[in-house]
C-alpha atoms as a PDB file:
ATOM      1  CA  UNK A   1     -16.253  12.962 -51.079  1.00  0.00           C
ATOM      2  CA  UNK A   2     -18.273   9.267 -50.706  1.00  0.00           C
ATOM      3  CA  UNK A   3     -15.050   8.566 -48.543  1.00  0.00           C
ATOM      4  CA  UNK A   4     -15.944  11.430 -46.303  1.00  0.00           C
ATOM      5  CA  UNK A   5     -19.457  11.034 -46.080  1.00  0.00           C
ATOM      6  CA  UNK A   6     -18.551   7.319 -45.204  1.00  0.00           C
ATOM      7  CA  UNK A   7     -16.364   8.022 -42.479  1.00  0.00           C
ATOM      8  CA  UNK A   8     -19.325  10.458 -41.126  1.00  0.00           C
ATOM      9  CA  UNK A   9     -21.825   7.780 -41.429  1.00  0.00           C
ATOM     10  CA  UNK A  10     -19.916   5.451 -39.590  1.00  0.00           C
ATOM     11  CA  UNK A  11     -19.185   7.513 -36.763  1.00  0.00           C
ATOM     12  CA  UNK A  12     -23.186   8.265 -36.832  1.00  0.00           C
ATOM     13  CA  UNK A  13     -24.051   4.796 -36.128  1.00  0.00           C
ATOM     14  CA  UNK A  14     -21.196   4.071 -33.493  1.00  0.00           C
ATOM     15  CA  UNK A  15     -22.444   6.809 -31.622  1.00  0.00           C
ATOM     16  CA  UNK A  16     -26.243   5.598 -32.233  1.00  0.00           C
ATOM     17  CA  UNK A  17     -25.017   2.461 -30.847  1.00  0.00           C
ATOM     18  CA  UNK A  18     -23.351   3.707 -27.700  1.00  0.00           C
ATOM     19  CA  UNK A  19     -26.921   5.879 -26.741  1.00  0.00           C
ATOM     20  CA  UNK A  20     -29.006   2.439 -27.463  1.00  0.00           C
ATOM     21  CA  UNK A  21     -26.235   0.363 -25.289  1.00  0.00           C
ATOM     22  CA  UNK A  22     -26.007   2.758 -22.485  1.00  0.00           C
ATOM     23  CA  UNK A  23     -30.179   2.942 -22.429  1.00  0.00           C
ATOM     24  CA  UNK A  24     -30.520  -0.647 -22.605  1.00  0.00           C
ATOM     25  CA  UNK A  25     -27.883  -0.738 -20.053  1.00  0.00           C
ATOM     26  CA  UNK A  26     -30.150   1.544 -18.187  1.00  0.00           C
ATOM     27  CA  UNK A  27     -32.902  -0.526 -18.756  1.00  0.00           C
ATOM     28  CA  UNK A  28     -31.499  -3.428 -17.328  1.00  0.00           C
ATOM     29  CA  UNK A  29     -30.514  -1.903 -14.509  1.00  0.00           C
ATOM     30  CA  UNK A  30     -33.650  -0.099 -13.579  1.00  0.00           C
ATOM     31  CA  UNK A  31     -35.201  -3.847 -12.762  1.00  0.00           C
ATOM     32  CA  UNK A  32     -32.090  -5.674 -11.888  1.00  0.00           C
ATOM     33  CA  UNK A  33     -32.105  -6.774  -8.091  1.00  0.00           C
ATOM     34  CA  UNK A  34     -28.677  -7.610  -6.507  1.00  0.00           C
ATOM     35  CA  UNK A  35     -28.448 -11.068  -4.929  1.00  0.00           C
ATOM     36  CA  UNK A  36     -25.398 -10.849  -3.768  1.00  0.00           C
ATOM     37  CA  UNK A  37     -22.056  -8.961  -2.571  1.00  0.00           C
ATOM     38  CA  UNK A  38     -18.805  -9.950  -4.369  1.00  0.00           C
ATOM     39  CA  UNK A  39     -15.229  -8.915  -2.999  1.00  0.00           C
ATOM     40  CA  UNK A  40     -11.987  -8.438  -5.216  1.00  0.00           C
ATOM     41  CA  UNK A  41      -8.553  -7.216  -4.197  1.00  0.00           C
ATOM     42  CA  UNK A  42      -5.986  -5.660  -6.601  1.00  0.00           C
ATOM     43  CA  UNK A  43      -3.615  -8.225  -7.304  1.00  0.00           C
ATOM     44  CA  UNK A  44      -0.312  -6.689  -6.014  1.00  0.00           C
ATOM     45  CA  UNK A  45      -1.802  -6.149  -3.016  1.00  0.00           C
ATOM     46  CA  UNK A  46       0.553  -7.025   0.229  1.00  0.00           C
ATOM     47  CA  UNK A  47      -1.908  -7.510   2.791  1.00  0.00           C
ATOM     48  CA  UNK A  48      -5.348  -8.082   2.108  1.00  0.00           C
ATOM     49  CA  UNK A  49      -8.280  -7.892   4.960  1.00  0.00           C
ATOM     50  CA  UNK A  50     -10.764 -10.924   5.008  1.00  0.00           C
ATOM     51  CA  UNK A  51     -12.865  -9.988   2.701  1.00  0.00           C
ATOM     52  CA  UNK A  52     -15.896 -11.014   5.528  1.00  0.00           C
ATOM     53  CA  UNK A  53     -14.901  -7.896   6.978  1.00  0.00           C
ATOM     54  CA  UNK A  54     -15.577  -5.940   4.000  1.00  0.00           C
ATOM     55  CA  UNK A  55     -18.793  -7.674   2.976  1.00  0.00           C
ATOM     56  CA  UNK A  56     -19.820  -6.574   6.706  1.00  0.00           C
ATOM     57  CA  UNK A  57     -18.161  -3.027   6.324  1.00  0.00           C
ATOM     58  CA  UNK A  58     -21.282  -2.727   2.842  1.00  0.00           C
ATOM     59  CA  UNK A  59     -23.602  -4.252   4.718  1.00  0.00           C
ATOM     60  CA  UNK A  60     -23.568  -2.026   7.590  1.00  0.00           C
ATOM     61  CA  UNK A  61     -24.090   1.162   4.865  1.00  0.00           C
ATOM     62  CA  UNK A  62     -26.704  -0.209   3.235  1.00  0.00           C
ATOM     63  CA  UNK A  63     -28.381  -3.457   5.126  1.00  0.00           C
ATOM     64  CA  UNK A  64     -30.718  -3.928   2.803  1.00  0.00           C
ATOM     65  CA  UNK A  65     -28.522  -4.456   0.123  1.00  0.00           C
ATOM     66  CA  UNK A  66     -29.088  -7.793  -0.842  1.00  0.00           C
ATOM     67  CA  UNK A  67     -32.358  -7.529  -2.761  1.00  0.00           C
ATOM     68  CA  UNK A  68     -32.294  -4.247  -3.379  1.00  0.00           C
ATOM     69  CA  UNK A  69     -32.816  -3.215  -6.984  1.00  0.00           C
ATOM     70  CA  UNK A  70     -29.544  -1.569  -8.403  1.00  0.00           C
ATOM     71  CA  UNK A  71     -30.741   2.059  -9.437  1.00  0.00           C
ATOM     72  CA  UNK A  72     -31.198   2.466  -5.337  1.00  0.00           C
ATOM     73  CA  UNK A  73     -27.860   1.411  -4.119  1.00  0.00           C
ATOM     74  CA  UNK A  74     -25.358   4.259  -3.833  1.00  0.00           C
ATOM     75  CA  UNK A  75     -22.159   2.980  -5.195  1.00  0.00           C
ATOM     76  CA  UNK A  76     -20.473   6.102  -3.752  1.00  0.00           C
ATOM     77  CA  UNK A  77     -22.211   5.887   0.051  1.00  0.00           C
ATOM     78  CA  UNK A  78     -20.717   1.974   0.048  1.00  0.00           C
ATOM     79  CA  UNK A  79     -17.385   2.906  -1.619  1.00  0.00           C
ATOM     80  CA  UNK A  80     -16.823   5.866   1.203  1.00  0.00           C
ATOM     81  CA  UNK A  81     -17.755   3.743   3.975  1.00  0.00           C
ATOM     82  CA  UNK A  82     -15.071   0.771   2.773  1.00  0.00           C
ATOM     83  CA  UNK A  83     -12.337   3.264   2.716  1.00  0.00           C
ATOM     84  CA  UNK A  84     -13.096   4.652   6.108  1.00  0.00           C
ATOM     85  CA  UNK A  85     -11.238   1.371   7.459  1.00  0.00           C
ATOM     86  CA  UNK A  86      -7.555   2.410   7.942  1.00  0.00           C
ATOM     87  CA  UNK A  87      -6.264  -0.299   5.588  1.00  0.00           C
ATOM     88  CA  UNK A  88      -7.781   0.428   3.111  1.00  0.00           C
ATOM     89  CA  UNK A  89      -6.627   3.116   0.462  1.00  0.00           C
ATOM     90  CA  UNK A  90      -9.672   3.026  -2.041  1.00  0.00           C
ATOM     91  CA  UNK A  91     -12.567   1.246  -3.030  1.00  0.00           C
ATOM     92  CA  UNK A  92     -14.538   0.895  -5.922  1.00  0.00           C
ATOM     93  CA  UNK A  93     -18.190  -0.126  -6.675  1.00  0.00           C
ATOM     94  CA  UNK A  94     -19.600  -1.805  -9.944  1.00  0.00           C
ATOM     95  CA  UNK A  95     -22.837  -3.174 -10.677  1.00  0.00           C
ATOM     96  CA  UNK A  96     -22.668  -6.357 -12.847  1.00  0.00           C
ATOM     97  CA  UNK A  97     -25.518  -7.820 -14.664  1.00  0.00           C
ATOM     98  CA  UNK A  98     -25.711 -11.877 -15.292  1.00  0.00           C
ATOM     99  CA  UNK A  99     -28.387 -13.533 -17.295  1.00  0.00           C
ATOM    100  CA  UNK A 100     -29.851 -16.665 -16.582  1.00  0.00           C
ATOM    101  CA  UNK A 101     -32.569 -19.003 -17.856  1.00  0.00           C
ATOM    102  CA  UNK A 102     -35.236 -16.123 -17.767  1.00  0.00           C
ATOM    103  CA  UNK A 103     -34.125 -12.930 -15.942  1.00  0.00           C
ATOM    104  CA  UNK A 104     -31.398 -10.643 -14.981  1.00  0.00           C
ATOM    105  CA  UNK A 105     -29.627 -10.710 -11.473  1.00  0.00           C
ATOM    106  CA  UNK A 106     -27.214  -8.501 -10.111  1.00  0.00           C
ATOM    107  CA  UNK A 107     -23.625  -8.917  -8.808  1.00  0.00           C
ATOM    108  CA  UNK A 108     -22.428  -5.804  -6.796  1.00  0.00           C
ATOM    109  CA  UNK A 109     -18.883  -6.024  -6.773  1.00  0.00           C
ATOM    110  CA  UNK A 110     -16.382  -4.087  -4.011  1.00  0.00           C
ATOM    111  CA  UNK A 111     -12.407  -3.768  -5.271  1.00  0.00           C
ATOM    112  CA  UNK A 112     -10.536  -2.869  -2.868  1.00  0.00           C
ATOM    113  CA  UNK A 113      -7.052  -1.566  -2.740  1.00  0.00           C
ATOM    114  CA  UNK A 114      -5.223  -1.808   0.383  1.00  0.00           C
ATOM    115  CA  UNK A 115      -2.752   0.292   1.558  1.00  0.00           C
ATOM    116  CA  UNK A 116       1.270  -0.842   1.004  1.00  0.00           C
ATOM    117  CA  UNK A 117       2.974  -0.960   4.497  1.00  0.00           C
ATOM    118  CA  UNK A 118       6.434   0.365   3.696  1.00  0.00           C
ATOM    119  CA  UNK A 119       7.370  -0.458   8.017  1.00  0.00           C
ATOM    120  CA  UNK A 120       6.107  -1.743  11.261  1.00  0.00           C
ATOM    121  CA  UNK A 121       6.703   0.979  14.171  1.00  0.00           C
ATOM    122  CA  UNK A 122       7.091  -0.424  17.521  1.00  0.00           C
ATOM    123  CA  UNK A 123       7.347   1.521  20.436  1.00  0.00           C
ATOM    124  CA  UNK A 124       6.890   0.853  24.228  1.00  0.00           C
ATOM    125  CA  UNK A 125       3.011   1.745  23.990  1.00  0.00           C
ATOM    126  CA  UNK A 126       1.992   1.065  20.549  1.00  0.00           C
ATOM    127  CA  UNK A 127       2.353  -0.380  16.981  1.00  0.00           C
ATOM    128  CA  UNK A 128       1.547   0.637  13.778  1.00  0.00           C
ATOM    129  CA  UNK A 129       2.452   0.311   9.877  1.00  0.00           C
ATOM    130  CA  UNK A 130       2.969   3.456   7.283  1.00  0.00           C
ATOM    131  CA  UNK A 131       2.274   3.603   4.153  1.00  0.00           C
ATOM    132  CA  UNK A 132       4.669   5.399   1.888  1.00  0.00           C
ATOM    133  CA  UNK A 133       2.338   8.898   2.407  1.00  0.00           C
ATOM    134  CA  UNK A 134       2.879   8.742   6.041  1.00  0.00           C
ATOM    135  CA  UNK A 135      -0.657   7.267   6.502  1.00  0.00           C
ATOM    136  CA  UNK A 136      -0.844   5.158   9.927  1.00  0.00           C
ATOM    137  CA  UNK A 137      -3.022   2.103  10.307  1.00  0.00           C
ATOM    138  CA  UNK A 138      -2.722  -0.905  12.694  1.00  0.00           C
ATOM    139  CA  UNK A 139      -1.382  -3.549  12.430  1.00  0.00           C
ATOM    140  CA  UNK A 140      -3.454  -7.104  12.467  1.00  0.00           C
ATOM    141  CA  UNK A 141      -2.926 -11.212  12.708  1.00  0.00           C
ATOM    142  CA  UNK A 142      -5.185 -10.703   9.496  1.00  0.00           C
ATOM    143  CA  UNK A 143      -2.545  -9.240   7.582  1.00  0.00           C
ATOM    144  CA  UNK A 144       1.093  -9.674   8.077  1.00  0.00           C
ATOM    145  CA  UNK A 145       3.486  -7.960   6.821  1.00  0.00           C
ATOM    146  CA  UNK A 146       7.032  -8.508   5.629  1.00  0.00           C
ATOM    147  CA  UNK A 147       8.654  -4.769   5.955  1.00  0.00           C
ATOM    148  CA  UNK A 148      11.348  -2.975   7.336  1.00  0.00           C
ATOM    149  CA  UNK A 149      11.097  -2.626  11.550  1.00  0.00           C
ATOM    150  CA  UNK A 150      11.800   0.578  13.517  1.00  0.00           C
ATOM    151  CA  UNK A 151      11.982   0.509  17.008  1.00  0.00           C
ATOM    152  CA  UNK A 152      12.825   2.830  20.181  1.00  0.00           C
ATOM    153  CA  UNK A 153      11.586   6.557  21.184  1.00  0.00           C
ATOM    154  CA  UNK A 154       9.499   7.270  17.835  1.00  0.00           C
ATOM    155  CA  UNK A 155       6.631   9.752  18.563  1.00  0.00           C
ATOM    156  CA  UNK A 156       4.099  10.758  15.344  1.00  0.00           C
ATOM    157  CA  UNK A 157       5.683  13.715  14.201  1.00  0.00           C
ATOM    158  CA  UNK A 158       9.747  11.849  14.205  1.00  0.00           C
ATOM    159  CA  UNK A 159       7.858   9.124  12.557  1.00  0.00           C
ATOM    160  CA  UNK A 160       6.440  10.860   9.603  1.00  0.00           C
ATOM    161  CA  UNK A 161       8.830  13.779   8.976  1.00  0.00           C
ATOM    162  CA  UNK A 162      12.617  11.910  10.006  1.00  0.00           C
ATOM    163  CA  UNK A 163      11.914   8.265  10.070  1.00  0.00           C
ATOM    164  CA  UNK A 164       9.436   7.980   6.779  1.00  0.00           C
ATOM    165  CA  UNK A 165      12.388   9.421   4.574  1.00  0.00           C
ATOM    166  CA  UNK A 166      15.041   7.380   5.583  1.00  0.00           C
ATOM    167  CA  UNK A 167      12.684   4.365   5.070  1.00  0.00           C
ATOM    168  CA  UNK A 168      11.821   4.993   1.760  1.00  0.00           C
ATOM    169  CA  UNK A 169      15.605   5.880   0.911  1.00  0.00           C
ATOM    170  CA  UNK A 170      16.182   2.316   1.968  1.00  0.00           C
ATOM    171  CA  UNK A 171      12.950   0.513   0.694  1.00  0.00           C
ATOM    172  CA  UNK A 172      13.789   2.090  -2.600  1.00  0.00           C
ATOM    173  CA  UNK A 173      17.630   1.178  -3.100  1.00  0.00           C
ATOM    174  CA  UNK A 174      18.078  -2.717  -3.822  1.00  0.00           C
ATOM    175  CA  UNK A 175      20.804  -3.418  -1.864  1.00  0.00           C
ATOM    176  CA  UNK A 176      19.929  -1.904   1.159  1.00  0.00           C
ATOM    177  CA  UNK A 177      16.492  -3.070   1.160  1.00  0.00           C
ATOM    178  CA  UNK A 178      17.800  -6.669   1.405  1.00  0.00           C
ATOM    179  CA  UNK A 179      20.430  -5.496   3.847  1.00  0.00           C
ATOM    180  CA  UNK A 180      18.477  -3.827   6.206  1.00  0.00           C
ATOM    181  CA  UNK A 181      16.216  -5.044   8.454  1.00  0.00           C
ATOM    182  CA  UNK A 182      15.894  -2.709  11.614  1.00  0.00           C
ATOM    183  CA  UNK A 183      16.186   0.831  12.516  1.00  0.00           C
ATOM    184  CA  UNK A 184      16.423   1.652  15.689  1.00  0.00           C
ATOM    185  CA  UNK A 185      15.443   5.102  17.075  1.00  0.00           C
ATOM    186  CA  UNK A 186      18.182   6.217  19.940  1.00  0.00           C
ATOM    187  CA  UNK A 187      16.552   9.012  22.616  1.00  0.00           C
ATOM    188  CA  UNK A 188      18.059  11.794  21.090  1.00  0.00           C
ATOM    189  CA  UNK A 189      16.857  11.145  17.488  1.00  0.00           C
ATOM    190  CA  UNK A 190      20.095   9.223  16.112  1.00  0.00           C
ATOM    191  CA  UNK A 191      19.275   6.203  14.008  1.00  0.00           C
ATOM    192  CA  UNK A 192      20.837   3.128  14.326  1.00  0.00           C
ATOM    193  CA  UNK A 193      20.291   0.254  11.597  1.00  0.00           C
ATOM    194  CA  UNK A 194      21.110  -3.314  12.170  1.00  0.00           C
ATOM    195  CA  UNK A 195      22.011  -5.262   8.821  1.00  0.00           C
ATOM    196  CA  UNK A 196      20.723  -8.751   7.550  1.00  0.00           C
ATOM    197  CA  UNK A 197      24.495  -9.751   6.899  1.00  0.00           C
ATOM    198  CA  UNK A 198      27.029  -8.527   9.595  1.00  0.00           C
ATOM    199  CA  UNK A 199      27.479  -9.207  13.479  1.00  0.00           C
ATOM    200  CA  UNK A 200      27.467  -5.062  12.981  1.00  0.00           C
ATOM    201  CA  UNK A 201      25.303  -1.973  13.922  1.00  0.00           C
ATOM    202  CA  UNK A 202      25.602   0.990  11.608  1.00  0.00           C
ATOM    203  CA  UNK A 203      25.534   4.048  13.713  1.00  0.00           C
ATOM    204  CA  UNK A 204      23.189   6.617  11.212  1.00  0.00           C
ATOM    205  CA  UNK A 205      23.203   9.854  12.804  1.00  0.00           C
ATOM    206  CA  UNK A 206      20.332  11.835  12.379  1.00  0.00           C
ATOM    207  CA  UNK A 207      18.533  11.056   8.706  1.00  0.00           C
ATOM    208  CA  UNK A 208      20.360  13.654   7.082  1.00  0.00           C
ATOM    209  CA  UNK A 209      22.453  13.135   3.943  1.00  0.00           C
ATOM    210  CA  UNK A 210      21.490   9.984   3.299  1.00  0.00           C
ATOM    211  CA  UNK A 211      22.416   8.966   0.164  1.00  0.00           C
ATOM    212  CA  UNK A 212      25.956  10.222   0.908  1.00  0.00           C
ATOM    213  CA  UNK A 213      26.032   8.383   3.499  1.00  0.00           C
ATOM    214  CA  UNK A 214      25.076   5.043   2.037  1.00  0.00           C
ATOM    215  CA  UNK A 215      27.561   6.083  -0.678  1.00  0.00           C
ATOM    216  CA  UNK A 216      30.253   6.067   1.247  1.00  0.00           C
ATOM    217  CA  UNK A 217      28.872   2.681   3.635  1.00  0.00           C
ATOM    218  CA  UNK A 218      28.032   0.672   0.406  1.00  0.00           C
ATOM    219  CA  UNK A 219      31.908   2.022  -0.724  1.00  0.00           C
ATOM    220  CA  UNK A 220      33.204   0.362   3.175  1.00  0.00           C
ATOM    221  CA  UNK A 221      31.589  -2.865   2.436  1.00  0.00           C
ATOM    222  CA  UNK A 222      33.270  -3.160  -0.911  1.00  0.00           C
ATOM    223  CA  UNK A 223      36.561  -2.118   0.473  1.00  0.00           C
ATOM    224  CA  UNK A 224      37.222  -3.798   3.577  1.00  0.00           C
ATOM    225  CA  UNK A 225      34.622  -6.123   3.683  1.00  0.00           C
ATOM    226  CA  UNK A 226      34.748  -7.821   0.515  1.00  0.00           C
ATOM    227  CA  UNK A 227      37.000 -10.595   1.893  1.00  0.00           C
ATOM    228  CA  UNK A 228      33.547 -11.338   4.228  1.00  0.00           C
ATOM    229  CA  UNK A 229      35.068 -10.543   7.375  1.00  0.00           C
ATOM    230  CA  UNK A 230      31.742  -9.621   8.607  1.00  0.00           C
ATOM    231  CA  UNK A 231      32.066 -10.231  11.844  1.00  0.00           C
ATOM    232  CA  UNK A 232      35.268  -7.961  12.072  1.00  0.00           C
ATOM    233  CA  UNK A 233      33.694  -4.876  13.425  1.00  0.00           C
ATOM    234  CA  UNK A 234      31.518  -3.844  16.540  1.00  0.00           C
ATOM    235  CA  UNK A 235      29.996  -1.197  14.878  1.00  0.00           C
ATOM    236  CA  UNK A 236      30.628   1.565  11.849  1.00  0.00           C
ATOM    237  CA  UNK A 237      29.655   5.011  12.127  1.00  0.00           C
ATOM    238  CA  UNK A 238      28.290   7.385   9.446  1.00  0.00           C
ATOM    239  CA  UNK A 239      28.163  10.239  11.678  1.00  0.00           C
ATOM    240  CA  UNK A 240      30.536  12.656  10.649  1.00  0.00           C
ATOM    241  CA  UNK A 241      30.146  14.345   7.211  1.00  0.00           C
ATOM    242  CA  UNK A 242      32.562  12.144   4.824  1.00  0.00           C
ATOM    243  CA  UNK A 243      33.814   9.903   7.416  1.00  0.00           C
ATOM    244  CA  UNK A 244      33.263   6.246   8.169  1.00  0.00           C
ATOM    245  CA  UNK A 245      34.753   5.137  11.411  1.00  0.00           C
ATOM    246  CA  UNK A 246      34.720   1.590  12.140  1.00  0.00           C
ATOM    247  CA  UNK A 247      35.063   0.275  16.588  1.00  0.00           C
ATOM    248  CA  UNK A 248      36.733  -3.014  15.620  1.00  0.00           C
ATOM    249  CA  UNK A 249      35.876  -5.865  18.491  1.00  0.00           C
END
């Protein structure tokens, strides 16, 4: 019984002590004015924007941020307008109190998340990165990124619903996201991929059957290219439904 009322007791005062935290908390905030706007990006991040682009993004929202006390900044206003630039997948707003000799002053800090560019599209008019979702956003000297290239007659709907998959089919298998390093998009929709190793062109087909048609490339290298005669062939075609025919030079 004393064990039980214990355990009640004790869960009295933690929650006592959460409703006095949270309205000190409150308290502080109420008077606390925010001197200034800090930027933080997600570690893992693979491109970041310069974060003077963001701090101008808030400031634009809300320009009289800086000195404005925090119970009248809208975290969600500022974390909507961040996110409205294309490179960005989301943002998020905290309000962080420091103490100094005498008072309270606020730190409003932005995280941002970019968005992971999974390959560059180039085409005769434009260029553009996609995240794995199919989102598009440009492409910038602020930002480079290392990914997979894909070139030729790629409109927005081949891009999304025929070239995304095979991407991420490659992107996600180890060896043939060191291999590859191109695809290149042929008139009539057929995909040809140039490898890292290999004076070769791997004629794709249309980005159908992939994995058994990796399968049975990945099972060519091993066989008749294990002796590193890569320079052997012109080019190998996947094609044909369990075929690989190789145009020697």
């Amino acid at each position: 019984m004393f064990k039980k009322l214990w355990k009640i007791g004790s869960a009295l005062l933690v929650v006592l002590f959460m409703i006095i935290t949270l309205a000190f908390t409150s308290m502080k905030y109420s008077g606390v004015t925010c001197k200034s706007v800090r930027i933080e990006y997600e570690a893992d991040d693979k491109i970041t924007l310069n974060k003077e682009v963001i701090r101008r993004m808030v400031r634009k929202a809300d320009k009289d941020i800086v000195g404005k006390k925090f119970d009248q900044i809208d975290a969600e206003k500022l974390e909507a307008a961040v996110e409205k630039q294309a490179a960005v997948f989301k943002a998020e707003v905290f309000k962080t109190v420091a103490k100094d000799s005498s008072s309270f002053s606020g730190i409003l800090t932005v995280r941002v998340k970019h968005r992971e560019p999974v390959v560059r599209v180039i085409t005769s008019t434009d260029s553009y990165y996609l995240d794995k979702y199919g989102h598009r956003f440009p492409v910038s000297s602020t930002y480079p990124a290392q990914v997979l290239v894909a070139t030729g007659r790629i409109d927005t709907t081949y891009a999304k619903e025929q070239l995304l998959p095979c991407v991420l089919f490659i992107t996600g298998d180890e060896f043939w996201n060191a291999q590859i390093e191109q695809v290149h998009v042929e008139p009539d929709g057929d995909m040809v991929l140039s490898p890292l190793m290999g004076d070769h062109l791997i004629e794709l087909g249309t980005p159908e059957h992939l994995e058994e048609k990796f399968r049975n490339m990945k099972a060519f290298y091993k066989q008749v290219l294990a002796n590193r005669n890569w320079n052997k062939y012109e080019s190998i075609s996947l094609k044909y439904t369990n075929q690989v025919i190789a145009k020697r030079r």
